[in-house]
Protein backbone atom coordinates (compact mmCIF):
# COMPACT_ATOMS: atom_id res chain seq x y z
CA UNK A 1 -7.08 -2.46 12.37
CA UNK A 2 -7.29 1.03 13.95
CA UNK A 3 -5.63 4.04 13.62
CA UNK A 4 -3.34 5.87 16.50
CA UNK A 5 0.12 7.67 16.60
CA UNK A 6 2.01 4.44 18.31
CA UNK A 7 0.53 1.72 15.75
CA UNK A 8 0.32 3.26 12.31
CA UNK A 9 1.94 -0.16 11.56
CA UNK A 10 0.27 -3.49 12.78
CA UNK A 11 2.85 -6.43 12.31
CA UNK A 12 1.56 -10.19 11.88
CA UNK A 13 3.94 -12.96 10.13
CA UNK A 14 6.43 -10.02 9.29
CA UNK A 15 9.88 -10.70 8.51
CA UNK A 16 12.17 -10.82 11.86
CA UNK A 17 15.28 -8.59 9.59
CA UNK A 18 12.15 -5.56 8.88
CA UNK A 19 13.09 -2.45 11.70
CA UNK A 20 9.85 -1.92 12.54
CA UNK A 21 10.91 1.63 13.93
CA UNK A 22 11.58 2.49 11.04
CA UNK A 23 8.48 1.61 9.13
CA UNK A 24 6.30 3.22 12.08
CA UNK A 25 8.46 6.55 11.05
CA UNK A 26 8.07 6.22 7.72
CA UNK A 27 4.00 5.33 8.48
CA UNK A 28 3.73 8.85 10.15
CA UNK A 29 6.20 10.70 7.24
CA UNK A 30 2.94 9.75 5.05
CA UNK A 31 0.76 10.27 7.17
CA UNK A 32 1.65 13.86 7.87
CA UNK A 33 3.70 14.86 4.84
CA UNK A 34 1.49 13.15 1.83
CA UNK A 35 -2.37 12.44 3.44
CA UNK A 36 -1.49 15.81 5.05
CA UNK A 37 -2.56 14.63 8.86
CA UNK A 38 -5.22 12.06 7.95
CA UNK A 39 -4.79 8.72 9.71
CA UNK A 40 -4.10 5.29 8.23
CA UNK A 41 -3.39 1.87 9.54
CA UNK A 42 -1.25 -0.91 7.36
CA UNK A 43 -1.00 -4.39 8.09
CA UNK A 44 2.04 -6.64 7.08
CA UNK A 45 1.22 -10.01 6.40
CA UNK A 46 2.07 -12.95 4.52
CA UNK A 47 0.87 -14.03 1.09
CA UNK A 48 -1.75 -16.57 2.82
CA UNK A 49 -3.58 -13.16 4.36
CA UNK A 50 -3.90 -11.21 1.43
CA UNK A 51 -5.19 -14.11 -0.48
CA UNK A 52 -7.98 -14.51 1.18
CA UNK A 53 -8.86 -10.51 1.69
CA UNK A 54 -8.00 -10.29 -2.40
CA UNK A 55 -10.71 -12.95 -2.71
CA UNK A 56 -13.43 -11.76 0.00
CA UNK A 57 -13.60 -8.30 -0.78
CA UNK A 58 -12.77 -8.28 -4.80
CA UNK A 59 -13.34 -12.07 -5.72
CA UNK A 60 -9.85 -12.73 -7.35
CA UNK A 61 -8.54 -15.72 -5.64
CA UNK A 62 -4.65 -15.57 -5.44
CA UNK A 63 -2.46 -13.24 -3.37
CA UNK A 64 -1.17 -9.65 -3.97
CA UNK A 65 1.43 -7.17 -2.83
CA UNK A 66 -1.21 -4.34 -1.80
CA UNK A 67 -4.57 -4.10 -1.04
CA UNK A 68 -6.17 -0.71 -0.04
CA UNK A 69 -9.52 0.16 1.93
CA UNK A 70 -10.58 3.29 1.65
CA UNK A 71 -13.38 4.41 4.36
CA UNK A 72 -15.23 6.10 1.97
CA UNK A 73 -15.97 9.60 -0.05
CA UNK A 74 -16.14 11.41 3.77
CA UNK A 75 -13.20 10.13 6.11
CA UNK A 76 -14.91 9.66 9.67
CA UNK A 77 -13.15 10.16 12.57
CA UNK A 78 -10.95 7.98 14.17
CA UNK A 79 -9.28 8.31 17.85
CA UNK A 80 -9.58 12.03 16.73
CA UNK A 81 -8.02 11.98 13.42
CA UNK A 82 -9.50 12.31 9.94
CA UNK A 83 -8.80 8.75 8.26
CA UNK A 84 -8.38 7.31 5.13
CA UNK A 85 -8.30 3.50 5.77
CA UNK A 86 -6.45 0.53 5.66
CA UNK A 87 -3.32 -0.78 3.90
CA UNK A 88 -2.47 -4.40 3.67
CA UNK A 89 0.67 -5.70 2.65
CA UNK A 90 2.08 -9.52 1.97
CA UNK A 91 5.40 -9.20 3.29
CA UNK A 92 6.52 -12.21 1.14
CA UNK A 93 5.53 -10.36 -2.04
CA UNK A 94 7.44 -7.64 -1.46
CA UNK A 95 10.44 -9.39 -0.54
CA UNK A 96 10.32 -11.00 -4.19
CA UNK A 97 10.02 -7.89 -5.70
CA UNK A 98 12.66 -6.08 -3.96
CA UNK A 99 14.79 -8.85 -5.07
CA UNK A 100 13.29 -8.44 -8.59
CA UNK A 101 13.79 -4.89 -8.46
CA UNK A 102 17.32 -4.58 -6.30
CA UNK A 103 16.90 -3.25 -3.65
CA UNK A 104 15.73 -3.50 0.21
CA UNK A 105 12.57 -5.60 1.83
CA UNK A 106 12.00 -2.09 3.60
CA UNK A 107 12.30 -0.06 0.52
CA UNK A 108 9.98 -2.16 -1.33
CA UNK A 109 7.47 -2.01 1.84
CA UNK A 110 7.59 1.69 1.61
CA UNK A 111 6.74 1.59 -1.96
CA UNK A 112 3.75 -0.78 -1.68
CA UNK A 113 2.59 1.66 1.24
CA UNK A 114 2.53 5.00 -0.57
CA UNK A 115 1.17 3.13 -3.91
CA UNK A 116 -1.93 1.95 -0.97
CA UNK A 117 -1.99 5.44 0.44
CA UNK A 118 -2.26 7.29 -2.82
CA UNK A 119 -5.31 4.44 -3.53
CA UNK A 120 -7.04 5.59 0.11
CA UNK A 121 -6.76 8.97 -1.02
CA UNK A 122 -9.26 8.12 -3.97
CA UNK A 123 -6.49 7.29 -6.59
CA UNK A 124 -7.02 5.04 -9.33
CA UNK A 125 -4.20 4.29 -12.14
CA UNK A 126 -6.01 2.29 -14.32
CA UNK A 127 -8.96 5.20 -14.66
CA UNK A 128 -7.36 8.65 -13.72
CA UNK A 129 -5.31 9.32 -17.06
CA UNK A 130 -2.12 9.50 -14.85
CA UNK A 131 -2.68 11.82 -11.66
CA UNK A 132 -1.95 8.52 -9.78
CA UNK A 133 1.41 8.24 -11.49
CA UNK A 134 2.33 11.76 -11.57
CA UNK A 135 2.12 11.58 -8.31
CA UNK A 136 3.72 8.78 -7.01
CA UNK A 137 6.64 9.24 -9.22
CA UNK A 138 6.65 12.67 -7.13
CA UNK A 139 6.41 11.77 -4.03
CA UNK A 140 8.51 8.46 -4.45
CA UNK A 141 11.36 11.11 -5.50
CA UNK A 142 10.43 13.51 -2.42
CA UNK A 143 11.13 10.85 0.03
CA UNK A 144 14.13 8.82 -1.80
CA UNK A 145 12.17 5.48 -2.66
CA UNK A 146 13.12 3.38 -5.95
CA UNK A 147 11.02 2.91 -8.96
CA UNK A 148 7.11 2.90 -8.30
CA UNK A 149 4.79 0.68 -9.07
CA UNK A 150 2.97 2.35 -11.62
CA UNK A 151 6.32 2.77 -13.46
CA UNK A 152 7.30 -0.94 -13.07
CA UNK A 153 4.01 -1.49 -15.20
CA UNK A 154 4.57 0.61 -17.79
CA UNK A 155 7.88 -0.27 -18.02
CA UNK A 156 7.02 -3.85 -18.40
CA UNK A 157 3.87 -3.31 -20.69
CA UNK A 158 5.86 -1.64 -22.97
CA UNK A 159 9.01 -3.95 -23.06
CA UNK A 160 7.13 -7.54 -22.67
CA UNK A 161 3.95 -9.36 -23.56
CA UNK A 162 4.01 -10.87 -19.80
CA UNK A 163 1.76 -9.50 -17.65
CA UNK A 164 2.67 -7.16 -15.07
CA UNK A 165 4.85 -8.19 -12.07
CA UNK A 166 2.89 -6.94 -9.58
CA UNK A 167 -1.39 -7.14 -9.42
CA UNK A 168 -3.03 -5.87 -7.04
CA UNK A 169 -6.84 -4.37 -6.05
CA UNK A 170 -8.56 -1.70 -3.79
CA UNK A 171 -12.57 -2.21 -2.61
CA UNK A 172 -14.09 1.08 -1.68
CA UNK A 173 -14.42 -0.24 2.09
CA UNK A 174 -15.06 -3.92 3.59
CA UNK A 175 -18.58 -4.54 4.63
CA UNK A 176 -19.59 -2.83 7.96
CA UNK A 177 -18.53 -5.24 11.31
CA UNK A 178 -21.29 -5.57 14.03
């Protein structure tokens, strides 16, 4: 995946009904507005795909709705942008949760894509004592998205002995390509 202004958002096996338009805008809202100018590319895939990045890069071998790859501690340059790394998203996850949670495919791809941003930007829930959830809940209000996921696990920690809905992992970057 690379970063640029016209592919933010890199499509494969996506959902025909998803307005890609509107994804790319929302890519660059985030880009701009929450990573404050530093670049990041997301790929939506299908459940297949993130399986088998989930079990190359952190060994757990079933699929996920988000994956993030952070570049490292110092963002290099990209097409001449700062950037942060890459997003991956199963596009059949996310349509089960939105359905889960009520609302759109789209809204629930915008979710999984500032949850994988907020990871990029060094962001960990499980070990930051809530900075990650203060500030998704923030932003997710600042740009009119549903329920996070951070709150969705909460919310069903504290209400059910089930695991959470959603898993999902971030790898500090994916080995150097030749």
């Amino acid at each position: 995946m690379s970063a640029s202004d016209d592919n933010i958002v890199l499509f494969r096996r996506a959902p025909a009904e998803l307005n890609r338009r509107n994804l790319e805008r929302f890519a660059r809202t985030l880009r701009d507005e929450v990573s404050k100018g530093a670049g990041f590319t997301c790929l939506i895939t299908g459940d297949s795909h993130l399986r088998r990045l989930n079990r190359d890069f952190l060994g757990r071998d079933y699929p996920t709705d988000v994956l993030s790859f952070p570049v490292g501690q110092a963002s290099r340059p990209v097409l001449g942008e700062m950037a942060l790394g890459e997003i991956a998203i199963s596009a059949a996850r996310a349509r089960r949760q939105a359905q889960e949670f009520g609302h759109s495919l789209e809204e629930e791809i915008r979710i999984l894509m500032l949850h994988g941003l907020l990871h990029l930007q060094g962001m960990d829930h499980e070990t930051d004592r809530g900075q990650m959830k203060s500030a998704e809940s923030r932003w997710r209000r600042s740009l009119g998205l549903p329920v996070g996921l951070i709150e969705r696990q909460i919310r069903n920690t504290t209400t059910s002995h089930q695991p959470p809905t959603t898993s999902h992992g971030e790898r500090s970057s994916p080995e150097p390509r030749p």
